[in-house]
Protein backbone atom coordinates (compact mmCIF):
# COMPACT_ATOMS: atom_id res chain seq x y z
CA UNK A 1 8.49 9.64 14.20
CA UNK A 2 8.70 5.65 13.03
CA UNK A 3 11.40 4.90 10.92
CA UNK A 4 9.57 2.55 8.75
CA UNK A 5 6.41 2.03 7.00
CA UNK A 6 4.11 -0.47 8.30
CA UNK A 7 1.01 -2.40 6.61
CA UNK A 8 -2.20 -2.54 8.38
CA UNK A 9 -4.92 -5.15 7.40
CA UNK A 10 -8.45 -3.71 7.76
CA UNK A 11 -11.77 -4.28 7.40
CA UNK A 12 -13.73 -2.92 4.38
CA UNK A 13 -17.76 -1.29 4.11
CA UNK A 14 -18.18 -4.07 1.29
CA UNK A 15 -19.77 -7.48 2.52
CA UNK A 16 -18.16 -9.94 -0.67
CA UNK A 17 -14.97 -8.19 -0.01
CA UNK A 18 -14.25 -7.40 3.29
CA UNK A 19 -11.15 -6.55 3.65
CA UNK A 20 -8.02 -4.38 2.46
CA UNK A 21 -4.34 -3.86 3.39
CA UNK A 22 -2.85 -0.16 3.03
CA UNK A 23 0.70 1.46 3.24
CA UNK A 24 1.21 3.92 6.59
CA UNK A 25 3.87 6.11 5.93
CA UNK A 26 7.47 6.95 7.50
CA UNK A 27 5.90 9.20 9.93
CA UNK A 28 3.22 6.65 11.35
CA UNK A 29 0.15 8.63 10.07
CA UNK A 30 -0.35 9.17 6.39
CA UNK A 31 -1.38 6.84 4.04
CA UNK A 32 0.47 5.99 1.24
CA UNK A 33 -0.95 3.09 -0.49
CA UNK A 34 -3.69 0.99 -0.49
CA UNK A 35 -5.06 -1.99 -2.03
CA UNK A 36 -8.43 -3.28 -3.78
CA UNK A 37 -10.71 -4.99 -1.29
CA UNK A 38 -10.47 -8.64 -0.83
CA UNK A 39 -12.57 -11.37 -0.26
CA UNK A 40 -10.41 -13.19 2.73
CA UNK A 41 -8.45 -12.05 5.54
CA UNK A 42 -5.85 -14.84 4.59
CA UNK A 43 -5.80 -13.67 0.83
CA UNK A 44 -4.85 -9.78 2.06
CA UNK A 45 -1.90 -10.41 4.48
CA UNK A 46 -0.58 -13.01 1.70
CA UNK A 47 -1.16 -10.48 -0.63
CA UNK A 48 0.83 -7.76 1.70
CA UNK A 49 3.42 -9.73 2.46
CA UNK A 50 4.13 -10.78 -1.17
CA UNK A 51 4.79 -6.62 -1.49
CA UNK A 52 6.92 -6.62 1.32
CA UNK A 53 9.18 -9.09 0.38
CA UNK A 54 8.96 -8.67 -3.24
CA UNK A 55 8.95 -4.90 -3.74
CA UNK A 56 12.42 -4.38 -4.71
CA UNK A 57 11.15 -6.53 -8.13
CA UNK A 58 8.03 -4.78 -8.63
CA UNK A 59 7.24 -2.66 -10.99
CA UNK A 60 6.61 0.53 -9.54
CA UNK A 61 4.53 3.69 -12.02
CA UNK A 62 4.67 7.17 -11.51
CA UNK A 63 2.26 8.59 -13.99
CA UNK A 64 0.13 11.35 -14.96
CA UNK A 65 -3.38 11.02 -12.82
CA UNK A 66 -6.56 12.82 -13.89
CA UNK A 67 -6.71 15.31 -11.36
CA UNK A 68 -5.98 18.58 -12.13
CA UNK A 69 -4.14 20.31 -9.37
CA UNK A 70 -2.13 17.64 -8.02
CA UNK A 71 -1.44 15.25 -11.13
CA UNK A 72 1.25 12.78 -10.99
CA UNK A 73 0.14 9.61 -8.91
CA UNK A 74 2.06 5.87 -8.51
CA UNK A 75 0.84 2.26 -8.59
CA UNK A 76 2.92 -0.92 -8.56
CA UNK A 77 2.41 -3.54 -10.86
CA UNK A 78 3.09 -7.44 -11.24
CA UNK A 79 4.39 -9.55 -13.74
CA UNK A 80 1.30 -10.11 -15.12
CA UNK A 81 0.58 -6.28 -14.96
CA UNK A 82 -2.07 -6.38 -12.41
CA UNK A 83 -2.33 -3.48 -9.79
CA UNK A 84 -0.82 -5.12 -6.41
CA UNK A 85 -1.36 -1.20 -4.93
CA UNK A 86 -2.04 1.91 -5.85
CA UNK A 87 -1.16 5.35 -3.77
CA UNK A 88 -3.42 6.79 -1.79
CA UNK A 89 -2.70 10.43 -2.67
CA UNK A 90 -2.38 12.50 -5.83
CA UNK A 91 0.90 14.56 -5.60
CA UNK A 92 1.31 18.29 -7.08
CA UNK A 93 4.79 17.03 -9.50
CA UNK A 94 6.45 14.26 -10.72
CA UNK A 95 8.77 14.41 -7.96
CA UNK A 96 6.81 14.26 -4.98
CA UNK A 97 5.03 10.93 -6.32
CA UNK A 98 8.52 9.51 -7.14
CA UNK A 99 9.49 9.88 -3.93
CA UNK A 100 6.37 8.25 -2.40
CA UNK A 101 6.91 5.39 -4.53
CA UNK A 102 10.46 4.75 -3.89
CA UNK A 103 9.48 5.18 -0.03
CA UNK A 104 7.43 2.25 -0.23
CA UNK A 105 10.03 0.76 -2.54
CA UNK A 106 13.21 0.76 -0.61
CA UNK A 107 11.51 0.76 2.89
CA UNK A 108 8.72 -2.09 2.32
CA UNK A 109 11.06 -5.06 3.47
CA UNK A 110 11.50 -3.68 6.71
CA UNK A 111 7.71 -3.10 7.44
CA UNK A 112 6.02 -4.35 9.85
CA UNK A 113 2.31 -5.81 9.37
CA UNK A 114 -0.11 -5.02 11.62
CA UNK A 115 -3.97 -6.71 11.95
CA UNK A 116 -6.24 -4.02 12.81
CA UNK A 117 -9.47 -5.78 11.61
CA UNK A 118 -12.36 -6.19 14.28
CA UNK A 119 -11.29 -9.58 14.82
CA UNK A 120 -7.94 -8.62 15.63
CA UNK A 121 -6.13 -9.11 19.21
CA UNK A 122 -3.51 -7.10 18.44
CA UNK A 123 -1.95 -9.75 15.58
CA UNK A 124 1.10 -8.87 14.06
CA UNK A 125 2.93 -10.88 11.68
């Protein structure tokens, strides 16, 4: 099991914004976060590593989603209250979303980022 998140850049199904960075989780598999697609491959690893470095400062949400079974979620805002990220996964109490967030949170810094677009060759930052 990895000992640290890590952000992957991929490639997207939308032509005008092909690509999108998500959060892999502690145990190398799940996904915790991801963001909005993006129009450049430049624009989503600045865009991760601002998160990385910065999330200790962000603002990070856990809030009621609108899913029934599983309803607390998390997102992480800027200063300007824009969604940087939002989580991947619904989660059944307040708890279990907390604890996602503050994953990301307290763990982000130490992430690696990994390119795993088509264009790749195994870039990692």
């Amino acid at each position: 099991m990895s000992t640290n998140l890590k952000f992957e850049i991929h490639d997207s199904n939308n032509p005008a914004q092909p690509y999108y960075w998500k959060i892999i989780g502690r145990n190398g598999y799940d996904t915790l976060a991801k963001s909005e697609t993006l129009t450049s491959k430049d624009h989503t690893l600045r865009m991760a590593q601002f998160v990385k470095s910065s999330a200790t400062s962000l603002l990070f949400q856990v809030f009621r989603s609108n899913n029934g079974s599983q309803p607390w979620t998390w997102r992480v805002l800027a200063a300007n209250n824009h969604v940087v990220v939002s989580a991947s996964e619904t989660y059944v109490n307040q708890a279990g979303a907390q604890a996602a967030a503050d994953s990301v949170k307290y763990h982000a810094s130490s992430a690696e980022i990994v390119d795993k677009t088509r264009s790749a060759v195994s870039s990692r930052w």
